[in-house]
C-alpha atoms as a PDB file:
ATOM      1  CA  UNK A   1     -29.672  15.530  79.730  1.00  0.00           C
ATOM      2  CA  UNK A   2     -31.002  15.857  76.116  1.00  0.00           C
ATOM      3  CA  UNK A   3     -28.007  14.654  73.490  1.00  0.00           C
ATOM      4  CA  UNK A   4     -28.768  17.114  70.204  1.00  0.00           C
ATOM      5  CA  UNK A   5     -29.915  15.257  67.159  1.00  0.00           C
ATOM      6  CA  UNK A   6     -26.574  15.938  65.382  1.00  0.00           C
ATOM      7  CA  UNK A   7     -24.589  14.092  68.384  1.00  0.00           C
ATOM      8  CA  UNK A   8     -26.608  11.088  67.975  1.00  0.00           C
ATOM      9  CA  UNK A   9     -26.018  10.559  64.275  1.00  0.00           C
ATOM     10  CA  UNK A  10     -22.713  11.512  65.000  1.00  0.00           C
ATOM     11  CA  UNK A  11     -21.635   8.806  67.360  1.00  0.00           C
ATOM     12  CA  UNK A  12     -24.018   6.081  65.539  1.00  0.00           C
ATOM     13  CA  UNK A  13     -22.119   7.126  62.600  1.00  0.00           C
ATOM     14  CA  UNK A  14     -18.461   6.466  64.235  1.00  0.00           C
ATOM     15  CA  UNK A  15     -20.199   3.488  66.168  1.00  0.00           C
ATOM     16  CA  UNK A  16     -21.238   1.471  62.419  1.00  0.00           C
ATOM     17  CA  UNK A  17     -17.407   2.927  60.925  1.00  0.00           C
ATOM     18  CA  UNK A  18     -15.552   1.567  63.555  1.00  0.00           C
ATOM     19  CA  UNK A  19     -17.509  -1.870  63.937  1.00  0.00           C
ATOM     20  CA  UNK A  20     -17.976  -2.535  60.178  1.00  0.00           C
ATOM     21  CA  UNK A  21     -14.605  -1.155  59.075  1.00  0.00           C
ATOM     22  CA  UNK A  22     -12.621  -3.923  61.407  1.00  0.00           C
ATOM     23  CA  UNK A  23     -15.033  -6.178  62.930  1.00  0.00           C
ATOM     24  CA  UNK A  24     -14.451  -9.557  61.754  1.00  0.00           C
ATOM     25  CA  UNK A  25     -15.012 -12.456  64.659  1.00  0.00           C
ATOM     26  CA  UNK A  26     -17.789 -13.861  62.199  1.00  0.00           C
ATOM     27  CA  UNK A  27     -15.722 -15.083  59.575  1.00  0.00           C
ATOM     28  CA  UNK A  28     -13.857 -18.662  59.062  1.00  0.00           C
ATOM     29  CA  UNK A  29     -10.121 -18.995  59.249  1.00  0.00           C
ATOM     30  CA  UNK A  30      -8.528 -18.791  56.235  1.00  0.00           C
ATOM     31  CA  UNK A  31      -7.632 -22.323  55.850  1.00  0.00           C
ATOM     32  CA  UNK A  32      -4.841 -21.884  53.413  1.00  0.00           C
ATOM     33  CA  UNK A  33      -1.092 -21.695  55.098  1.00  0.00           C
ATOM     34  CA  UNK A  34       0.784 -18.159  55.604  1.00  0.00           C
ATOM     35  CA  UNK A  35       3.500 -19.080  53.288  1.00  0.00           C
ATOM     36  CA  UNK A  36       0.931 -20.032  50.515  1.00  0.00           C
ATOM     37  CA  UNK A  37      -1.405 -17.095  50.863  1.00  0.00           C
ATOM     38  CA  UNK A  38       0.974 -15.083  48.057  1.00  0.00           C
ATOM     39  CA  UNK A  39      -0.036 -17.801  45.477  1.00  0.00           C
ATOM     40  CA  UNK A  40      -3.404 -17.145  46.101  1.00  0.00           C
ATOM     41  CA  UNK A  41      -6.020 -14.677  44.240  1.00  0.00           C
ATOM     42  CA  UNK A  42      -6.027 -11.348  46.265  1.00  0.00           C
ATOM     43  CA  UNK A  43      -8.576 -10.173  48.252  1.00  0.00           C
ATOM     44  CA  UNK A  44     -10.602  -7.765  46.873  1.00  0.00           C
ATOM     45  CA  UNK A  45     -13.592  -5.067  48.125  1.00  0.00           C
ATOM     46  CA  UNK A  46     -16.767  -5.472  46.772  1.00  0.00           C
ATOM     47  CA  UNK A  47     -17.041  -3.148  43.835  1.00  0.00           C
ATOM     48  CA  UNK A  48     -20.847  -3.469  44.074  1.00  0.00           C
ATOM     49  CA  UNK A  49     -21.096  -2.404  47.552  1.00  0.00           C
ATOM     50  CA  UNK A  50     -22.973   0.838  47.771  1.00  0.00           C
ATOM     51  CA  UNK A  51     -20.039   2.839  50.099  1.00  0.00           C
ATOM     52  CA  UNK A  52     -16.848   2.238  48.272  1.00  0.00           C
ATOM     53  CA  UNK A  53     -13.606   4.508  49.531  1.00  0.00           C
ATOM     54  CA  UNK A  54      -9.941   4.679  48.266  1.00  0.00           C
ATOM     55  CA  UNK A  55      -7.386   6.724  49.489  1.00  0.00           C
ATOM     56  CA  UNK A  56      -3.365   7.253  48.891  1.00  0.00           C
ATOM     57  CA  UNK A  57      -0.994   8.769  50.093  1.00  0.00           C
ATOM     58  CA  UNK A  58       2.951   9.099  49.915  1.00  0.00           C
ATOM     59  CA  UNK A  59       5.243   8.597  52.725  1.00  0.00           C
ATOM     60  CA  UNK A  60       8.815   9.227  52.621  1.00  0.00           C
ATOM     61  CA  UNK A  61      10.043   6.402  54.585  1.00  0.00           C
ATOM     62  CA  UNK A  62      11.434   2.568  54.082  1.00  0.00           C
ATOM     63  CA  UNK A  63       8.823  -0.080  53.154  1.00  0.00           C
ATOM     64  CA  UNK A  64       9.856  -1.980  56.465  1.00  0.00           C
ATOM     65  CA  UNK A  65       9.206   0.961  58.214  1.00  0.00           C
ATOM     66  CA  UNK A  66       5.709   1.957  56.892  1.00  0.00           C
ATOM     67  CA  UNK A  67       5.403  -1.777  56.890  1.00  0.00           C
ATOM     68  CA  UNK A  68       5.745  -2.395  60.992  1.00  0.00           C
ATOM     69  CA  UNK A  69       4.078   0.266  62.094  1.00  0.00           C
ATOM     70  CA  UNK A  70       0.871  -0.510  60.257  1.00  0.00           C
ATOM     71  CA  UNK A  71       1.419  -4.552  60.886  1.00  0.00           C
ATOM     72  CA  UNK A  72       2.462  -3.784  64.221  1.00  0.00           C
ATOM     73  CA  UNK A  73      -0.857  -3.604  66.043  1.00  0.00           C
ATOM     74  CA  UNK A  74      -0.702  -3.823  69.501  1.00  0.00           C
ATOM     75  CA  UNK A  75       1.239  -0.464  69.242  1.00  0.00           C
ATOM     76  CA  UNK A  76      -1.812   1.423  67.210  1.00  0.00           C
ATOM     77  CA  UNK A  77      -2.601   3.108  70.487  1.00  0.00           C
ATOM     78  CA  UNK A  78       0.957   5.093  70.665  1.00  0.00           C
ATOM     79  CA  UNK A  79      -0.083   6.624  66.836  1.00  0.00           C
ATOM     80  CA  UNK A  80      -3.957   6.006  66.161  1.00  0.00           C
ATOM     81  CA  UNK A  81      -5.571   8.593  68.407  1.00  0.00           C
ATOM     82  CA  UNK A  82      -8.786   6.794  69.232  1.00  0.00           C
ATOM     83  CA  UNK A  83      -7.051   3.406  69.452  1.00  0.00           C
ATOM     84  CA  UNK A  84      -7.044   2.265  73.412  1.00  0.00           C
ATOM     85  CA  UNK A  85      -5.810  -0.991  73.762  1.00  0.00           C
ATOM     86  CA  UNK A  86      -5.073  -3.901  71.307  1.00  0.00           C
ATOM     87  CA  UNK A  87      -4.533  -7.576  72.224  1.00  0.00           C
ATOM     88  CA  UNK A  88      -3.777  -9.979  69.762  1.00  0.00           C
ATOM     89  CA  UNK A  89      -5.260 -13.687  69.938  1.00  0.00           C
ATOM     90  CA  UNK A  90      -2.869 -14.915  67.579  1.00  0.00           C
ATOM     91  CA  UNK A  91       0.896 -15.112  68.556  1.00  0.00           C
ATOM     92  CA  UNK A  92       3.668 -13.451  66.131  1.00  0.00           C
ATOM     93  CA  UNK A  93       3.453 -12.044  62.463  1.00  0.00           C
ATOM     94  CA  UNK A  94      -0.029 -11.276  61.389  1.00  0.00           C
ATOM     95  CA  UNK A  95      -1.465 -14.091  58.456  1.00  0.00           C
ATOM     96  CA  UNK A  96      -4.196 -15.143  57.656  1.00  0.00           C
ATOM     97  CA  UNK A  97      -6.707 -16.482  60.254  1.00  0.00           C
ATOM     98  CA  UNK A  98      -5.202 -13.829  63.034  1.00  0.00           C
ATOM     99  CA  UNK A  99      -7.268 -12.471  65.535  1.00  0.00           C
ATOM    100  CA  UNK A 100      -6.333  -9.449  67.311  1.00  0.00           C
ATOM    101  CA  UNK A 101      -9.004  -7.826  69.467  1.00  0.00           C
ATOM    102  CA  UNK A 102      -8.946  -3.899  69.966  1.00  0.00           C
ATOM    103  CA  UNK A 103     -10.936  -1.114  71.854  1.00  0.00           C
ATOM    104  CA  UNK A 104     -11.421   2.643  70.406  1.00  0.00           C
ATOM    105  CA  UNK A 105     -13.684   5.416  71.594  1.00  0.00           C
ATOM    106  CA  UNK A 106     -14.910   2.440  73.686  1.00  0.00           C
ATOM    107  CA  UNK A 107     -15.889   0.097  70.879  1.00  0.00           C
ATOM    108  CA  UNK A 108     -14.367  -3.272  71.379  1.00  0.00           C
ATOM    109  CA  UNK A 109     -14.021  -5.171  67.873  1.00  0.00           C
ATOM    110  CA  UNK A 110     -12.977  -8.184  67.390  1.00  0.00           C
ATOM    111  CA  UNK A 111     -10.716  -8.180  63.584  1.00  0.00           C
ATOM    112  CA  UNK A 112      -9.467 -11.635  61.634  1.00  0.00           C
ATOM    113  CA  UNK A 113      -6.740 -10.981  58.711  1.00  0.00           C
ATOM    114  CA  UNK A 114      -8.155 -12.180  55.845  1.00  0.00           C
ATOM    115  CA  UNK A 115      -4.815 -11.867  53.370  1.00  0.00           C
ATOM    116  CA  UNK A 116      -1.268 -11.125  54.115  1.00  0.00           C
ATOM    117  CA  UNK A 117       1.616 -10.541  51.295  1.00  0.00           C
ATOM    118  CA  UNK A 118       4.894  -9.269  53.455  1.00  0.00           C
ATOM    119  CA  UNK A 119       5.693  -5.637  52.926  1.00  0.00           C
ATOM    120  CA  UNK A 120       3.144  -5.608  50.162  1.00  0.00           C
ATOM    121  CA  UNK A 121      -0.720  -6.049  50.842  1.00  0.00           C
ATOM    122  CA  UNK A 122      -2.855  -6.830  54.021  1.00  0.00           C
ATOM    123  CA  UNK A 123      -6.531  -7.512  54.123  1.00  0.00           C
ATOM    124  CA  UNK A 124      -9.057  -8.158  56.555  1.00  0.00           C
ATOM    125  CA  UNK A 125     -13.307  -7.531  56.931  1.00  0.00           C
ATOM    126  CA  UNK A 126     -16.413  -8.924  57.646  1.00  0.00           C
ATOM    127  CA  UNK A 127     -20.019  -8.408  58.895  1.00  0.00           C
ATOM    128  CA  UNK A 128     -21.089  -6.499  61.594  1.00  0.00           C
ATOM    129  CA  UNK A 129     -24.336  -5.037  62.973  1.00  0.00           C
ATOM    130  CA  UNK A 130     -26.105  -5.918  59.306  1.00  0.00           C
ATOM    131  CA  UNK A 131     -22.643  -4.213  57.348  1.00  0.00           C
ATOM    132  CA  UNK A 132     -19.843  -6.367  55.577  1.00  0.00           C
ATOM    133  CA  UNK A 133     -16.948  -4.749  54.745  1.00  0.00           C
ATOM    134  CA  UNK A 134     -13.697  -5.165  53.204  1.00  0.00           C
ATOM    135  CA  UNK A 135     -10.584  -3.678  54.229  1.00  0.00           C
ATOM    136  CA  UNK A 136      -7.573  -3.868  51.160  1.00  0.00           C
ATOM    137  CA  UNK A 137      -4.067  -2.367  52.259  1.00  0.00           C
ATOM    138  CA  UNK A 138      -1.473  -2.013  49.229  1.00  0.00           C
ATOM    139  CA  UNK A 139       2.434  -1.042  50.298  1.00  0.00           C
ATOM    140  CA  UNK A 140       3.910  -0.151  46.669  1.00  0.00           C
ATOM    141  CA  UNK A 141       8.028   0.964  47.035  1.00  0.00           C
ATOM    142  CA  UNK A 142       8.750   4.107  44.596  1.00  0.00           C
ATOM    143  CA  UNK A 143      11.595   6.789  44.372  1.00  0.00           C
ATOM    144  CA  UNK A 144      10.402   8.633  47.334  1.00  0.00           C
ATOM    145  CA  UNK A 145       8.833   6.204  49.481  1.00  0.00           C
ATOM    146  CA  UNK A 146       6.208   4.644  50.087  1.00  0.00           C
ATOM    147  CA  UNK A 147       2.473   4.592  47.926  1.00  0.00           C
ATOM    148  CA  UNK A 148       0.415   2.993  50.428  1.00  0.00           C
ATOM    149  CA  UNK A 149      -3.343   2.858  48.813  1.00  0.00           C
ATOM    150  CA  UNK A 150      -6.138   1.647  51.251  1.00  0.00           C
ATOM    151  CA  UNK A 151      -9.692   0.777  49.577  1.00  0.00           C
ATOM    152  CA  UNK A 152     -12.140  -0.347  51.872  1.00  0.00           C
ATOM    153  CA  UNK A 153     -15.924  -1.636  50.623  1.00  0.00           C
ATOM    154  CA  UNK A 154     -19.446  -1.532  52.645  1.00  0.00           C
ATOM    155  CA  UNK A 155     -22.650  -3.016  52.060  1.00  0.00           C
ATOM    156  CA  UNK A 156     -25.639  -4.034  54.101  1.00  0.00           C
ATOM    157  CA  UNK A 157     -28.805  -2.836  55.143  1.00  0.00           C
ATOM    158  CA  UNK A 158     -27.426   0.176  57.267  1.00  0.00           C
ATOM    159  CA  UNK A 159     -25.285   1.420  54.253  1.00  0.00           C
ATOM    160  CA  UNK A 160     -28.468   1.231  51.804  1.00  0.00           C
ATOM    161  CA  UNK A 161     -30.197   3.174  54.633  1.00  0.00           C
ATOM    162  CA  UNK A 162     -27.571   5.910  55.111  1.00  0.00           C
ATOM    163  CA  UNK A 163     -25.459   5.732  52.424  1.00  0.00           C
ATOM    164  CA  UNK A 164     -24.379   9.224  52.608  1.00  0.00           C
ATOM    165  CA  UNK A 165     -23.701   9.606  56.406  1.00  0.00           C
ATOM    166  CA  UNK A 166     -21.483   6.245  55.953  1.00  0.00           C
ATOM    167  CA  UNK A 167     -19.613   7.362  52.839  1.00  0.00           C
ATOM    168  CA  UNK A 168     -18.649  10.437  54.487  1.00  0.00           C
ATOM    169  CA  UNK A 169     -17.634   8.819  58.132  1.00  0.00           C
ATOM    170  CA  UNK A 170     -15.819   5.683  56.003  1.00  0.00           C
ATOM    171  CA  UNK A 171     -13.690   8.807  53.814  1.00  0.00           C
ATOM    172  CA  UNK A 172     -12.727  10.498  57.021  1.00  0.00           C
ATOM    173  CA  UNK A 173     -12.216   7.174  58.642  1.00  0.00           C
ATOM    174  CA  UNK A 174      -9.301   6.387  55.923  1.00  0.00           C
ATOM    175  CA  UNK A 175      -7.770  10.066  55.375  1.00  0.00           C
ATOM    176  CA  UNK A 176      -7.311  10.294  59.127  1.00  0.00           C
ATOM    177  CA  UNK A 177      -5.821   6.997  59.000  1.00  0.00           C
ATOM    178  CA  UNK A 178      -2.938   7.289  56.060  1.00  0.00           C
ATOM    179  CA  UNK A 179      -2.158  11.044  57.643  1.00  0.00           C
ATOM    180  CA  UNK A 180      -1.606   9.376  61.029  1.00  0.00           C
ATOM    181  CA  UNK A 181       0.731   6.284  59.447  1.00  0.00           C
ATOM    182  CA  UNK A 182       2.155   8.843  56.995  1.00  0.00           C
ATOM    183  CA  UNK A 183       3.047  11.110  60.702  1.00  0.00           C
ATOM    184  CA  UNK A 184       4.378   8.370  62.499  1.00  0.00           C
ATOM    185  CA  UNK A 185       6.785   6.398  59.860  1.00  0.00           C
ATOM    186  CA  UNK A 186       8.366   9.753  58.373  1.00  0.00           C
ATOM    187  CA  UNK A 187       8.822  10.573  62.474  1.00  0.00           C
ATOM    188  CA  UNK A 188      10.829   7.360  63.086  1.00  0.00           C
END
């Protein structure tokens, strides 16, 4: 059976978003203790890299709420369509140096937590099939919820290759993801 061109790209495309976006095994634990990680400089994206994406969005819901489900990730699968399973390597809270390992749209990627500030920010990335990425969550309380803000950062060969196929698949990527938190935490 003949795929059509436009398949192909398609599921390469989701294949590189879905490894580079989470995919993490290569990088060190962080060395520096959970409790100390808030007194720490933040994590940031590469603001170089050449597929850069930030998205907001509002949810009308508690911090702890928005806060668990997105921390909480062995349950991704009930409220991530796509997400199949999730295991995590690394016993309780996620902090920095956990490993959690997780299969979607049978990808299995391997993630490590790069930065976590409780009910405020939560970071993880790093190289995968040629792409390094950075992944920034931001949890900000206001009057009527919740301003979560997700920037995420890409750069490798691949990206310089097909930087417009990967800036398009890494904006979906993100505006499916806030409209499926936003869903589930103003459902609870």
């Amino acid at each position: 059976m003949r795929v059509p061109a436009a398949a192909t790209t398609t599921a390469l495309t989701l294949t590189l978003l879905l490894t580079a976006s989470t995919a993490a095994s290569a990088l060190p634990a962080d060395p520096v203790p959970a409790v100390a990680a808030t007194h720490r400089t933040d994590v940031r994206i590469d603001e170089h890299a050449p597929v850069i994406t930030r998205a907001d969005i509002l949810v009308h819901a508690p911090l702890h709420t928005v806060w668990n489900i997105q921390t909480d990730v062995e349950n991704w699968p009930t409220w991530q369509p796509g997400v199949e399973t999730v295991t995590k390597d690394t016993p309780g809270r996620l902090r920095p140096g956990s490993v959690f390992r997780w299969s979607t749209d049978g990808l299995d990627i391997t993630s490590t937590v790069r930065q976590v500030d409780h009910g405020r920010r939560l970071a993880w990335g790093g190289p995968a099939q040629g792409i390094t990425a950075v992944h920034v969550w931001t949890f900000t309380p206001t009057r009527n919820g919740v301003l979560v803000h997700t920037e995420e950062s890409w750069n490798g060969a691949p990206v310089t290759a097909n930087r417009a196929a990967l800036q398009s698949a890494l904006d979906d990527s993100l505006h499916n993801w806030l409209t499926n938190l936003k869903r589930e935490a103003e459902s609870r």
